[in-house]
C-alpha atoms as a PDB file:
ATOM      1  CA  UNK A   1     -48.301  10.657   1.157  1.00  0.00           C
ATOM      2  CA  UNK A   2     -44.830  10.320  -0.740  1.00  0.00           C
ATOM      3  CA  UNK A   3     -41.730  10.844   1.761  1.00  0.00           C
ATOM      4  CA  UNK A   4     -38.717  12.463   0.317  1.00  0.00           C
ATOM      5  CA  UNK A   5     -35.604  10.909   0.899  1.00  0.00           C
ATOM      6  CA  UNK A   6     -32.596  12.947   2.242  1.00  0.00           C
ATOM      7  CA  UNK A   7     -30.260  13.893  -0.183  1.00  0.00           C
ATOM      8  CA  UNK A   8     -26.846  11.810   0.832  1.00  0.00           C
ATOM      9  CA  UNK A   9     -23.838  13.566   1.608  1.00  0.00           C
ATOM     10  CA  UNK A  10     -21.162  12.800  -0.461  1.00  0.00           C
ATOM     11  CA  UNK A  11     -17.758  12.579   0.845  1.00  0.00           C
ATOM     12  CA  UNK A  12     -15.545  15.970  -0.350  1.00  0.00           C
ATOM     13  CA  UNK A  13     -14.072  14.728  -3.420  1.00  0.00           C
ATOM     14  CA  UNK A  14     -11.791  17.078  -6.343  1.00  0.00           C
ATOM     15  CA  UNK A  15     -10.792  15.166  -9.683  1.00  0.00           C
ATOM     16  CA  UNK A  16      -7.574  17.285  -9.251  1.00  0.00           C
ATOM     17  CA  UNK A  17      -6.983  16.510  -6.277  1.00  0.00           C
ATOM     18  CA  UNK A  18      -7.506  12.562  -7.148  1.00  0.00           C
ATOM     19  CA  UNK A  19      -5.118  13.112 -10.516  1.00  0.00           C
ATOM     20  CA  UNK A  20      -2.159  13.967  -7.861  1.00  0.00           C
ATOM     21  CA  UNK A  21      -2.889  11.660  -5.458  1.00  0.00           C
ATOM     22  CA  UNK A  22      -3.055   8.469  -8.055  1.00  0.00           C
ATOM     23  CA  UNK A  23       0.029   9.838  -9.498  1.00  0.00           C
ATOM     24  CA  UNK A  24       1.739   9.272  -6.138  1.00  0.00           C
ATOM     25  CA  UNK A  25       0.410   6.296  -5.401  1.00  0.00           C
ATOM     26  CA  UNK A  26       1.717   5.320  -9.299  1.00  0.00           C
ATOM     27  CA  UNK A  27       5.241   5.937  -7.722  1.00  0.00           C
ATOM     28  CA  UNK A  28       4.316   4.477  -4.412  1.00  0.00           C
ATOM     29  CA  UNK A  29       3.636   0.987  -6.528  1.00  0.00           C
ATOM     30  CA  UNK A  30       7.029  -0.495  -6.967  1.00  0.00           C
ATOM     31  CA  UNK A  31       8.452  -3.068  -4.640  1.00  0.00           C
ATOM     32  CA  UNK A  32      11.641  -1.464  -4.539  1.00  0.00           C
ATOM     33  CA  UNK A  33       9.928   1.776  -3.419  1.00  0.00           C
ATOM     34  CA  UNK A  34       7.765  -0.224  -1.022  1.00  0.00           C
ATOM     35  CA  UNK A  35      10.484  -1.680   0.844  1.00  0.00           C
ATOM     36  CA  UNK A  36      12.398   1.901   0.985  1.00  0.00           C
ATOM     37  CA  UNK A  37       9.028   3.401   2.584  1.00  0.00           C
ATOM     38  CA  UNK A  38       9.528   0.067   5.266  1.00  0.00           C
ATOM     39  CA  UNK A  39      12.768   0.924   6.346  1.00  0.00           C
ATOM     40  CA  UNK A  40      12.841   4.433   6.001  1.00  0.00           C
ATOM     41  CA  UNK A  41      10.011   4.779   8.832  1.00  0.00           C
ATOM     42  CA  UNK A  42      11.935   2.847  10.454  1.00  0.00           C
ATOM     43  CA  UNK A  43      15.054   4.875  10.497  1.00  0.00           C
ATOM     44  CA  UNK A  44      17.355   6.956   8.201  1.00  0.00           C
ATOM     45  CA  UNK A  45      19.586   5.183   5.699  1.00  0.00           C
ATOM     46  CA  UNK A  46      22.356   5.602   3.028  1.00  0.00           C
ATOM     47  CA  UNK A  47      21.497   5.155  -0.620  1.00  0.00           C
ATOM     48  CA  UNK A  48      23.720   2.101  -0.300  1.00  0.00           C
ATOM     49  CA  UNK A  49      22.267   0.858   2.397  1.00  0.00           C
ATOM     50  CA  UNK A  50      18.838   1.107   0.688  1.00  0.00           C
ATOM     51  CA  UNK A  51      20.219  -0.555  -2.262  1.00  0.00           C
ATOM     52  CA  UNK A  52      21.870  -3.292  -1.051  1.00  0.00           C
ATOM     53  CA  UNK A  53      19.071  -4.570   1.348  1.00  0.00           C
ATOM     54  CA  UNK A  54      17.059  -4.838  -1.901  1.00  0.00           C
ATOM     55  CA  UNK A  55      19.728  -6.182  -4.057  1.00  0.00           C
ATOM     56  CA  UNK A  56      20.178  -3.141  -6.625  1.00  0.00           C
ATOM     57  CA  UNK A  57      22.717  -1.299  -7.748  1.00  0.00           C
ATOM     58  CA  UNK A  58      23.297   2.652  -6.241  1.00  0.00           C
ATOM     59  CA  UNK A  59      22.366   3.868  -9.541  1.00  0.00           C
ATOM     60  CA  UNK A  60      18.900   2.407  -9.476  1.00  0.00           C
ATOM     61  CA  UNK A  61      18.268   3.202  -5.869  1.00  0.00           C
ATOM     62  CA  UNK A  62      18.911   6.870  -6.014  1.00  0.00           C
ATOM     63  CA  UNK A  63      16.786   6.986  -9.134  1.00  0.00           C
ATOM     64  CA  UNK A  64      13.744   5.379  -6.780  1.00  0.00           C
ATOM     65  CA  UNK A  65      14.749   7.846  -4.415  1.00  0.00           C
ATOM     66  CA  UNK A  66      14.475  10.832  -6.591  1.00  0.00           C
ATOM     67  CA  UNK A  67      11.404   9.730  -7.779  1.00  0.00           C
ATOM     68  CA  UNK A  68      10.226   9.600  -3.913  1.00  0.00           C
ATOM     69  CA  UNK A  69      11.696  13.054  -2.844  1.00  0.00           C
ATOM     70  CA  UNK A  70       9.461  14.590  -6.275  1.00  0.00           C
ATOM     71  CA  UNK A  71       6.222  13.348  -4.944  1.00  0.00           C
ATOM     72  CA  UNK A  72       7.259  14.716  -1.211  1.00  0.00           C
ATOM     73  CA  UNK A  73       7.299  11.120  -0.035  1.00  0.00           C
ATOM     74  CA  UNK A  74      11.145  11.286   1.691  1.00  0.00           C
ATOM     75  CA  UNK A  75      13.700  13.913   2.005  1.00  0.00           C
ATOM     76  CA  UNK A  76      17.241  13.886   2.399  1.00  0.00           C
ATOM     77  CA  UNK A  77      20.175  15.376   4.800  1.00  0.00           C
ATOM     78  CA  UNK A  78      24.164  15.251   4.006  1.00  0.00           C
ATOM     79  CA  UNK A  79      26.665  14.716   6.749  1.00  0.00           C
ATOM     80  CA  UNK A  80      29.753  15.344   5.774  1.00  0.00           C
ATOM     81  CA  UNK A  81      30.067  12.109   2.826  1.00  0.00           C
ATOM     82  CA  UNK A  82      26.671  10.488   3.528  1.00  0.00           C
ATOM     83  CA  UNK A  83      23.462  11.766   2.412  1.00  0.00           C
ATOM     84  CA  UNK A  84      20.485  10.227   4.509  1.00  0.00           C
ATOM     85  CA  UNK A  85      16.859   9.428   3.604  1.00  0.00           C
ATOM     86  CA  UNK A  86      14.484   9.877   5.890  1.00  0.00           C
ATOM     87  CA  UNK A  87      10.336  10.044   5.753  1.00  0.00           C
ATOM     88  CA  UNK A  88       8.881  13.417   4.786  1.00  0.00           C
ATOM     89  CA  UNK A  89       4.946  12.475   4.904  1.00  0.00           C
ATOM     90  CA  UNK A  90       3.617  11.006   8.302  1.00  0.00           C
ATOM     91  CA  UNK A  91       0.580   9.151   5.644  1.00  0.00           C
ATOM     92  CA  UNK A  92       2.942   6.699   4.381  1.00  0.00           C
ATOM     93  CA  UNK A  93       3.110   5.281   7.722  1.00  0.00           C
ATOM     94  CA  UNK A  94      -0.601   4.031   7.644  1.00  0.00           C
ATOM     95  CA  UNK A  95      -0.255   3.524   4.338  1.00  0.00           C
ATOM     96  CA  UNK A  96       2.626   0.773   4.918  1.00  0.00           C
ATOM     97  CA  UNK A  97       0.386  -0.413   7.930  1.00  0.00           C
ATOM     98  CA  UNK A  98      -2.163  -1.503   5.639  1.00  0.00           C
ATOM     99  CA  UNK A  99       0.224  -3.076   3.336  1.00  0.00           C
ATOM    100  CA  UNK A 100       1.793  -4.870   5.886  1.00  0.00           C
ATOM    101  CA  UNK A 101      -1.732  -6.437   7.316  1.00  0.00           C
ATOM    102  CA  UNK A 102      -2.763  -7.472   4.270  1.00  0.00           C
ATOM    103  CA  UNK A 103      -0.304  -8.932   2.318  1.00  0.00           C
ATOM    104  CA  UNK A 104       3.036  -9.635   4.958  1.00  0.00           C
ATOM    105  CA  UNK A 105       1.049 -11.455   7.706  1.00  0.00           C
END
């Protein structure tokens, strides 16, 4: 008597869904984008700021942060001069934790 085996259920799974979700993490994978995703869950900060805590120029920064604020990863909100970064998507935060475990303990 030949048992059947249970079909396995696979985990819900769209290649369009994975296409968008490695192109993120694409942007996600820069150290200089890293570091803004640190201190940005950490509080809000300056282009400036954000710059010169990882030693680039504005220019550069704000072109990591554009490419951030495209994939939905941070938004931003001007007072008065400033314009502040902030965290738009709660995932990066477990995200980060990961990153930290692994390769900043």
């Amino acid at each position: 008597m030949a048992t059947k085996t249970k079909p396995k259920a696979k985990p819900a799974g769209d290649p369009q869904a994975f296409a968008q979700a490695a192109e993120c993490l694409k942007t996600l994978a820069h150290p200089v984008r890293l570091r803004f995703v640190q201190l940005l869950l950490h509080g809000r900060y300056t282009v400036g700021e954000l710059a010169e805590d990882c030693g680039v120029p504005d220019n550069v920064a704000s072109e990591h942060l554009r490419l951030m604020q495209r994939c939905g990863f941070f938004t931003s909100e001007r007072e008065g001069r400033k314009v502040f970064y902030q965290v738009a998507e709660a995932h990066l935060a477990n995200i980060m934790s990961c990153i930290e475990s692994r390769f900043l303990s």
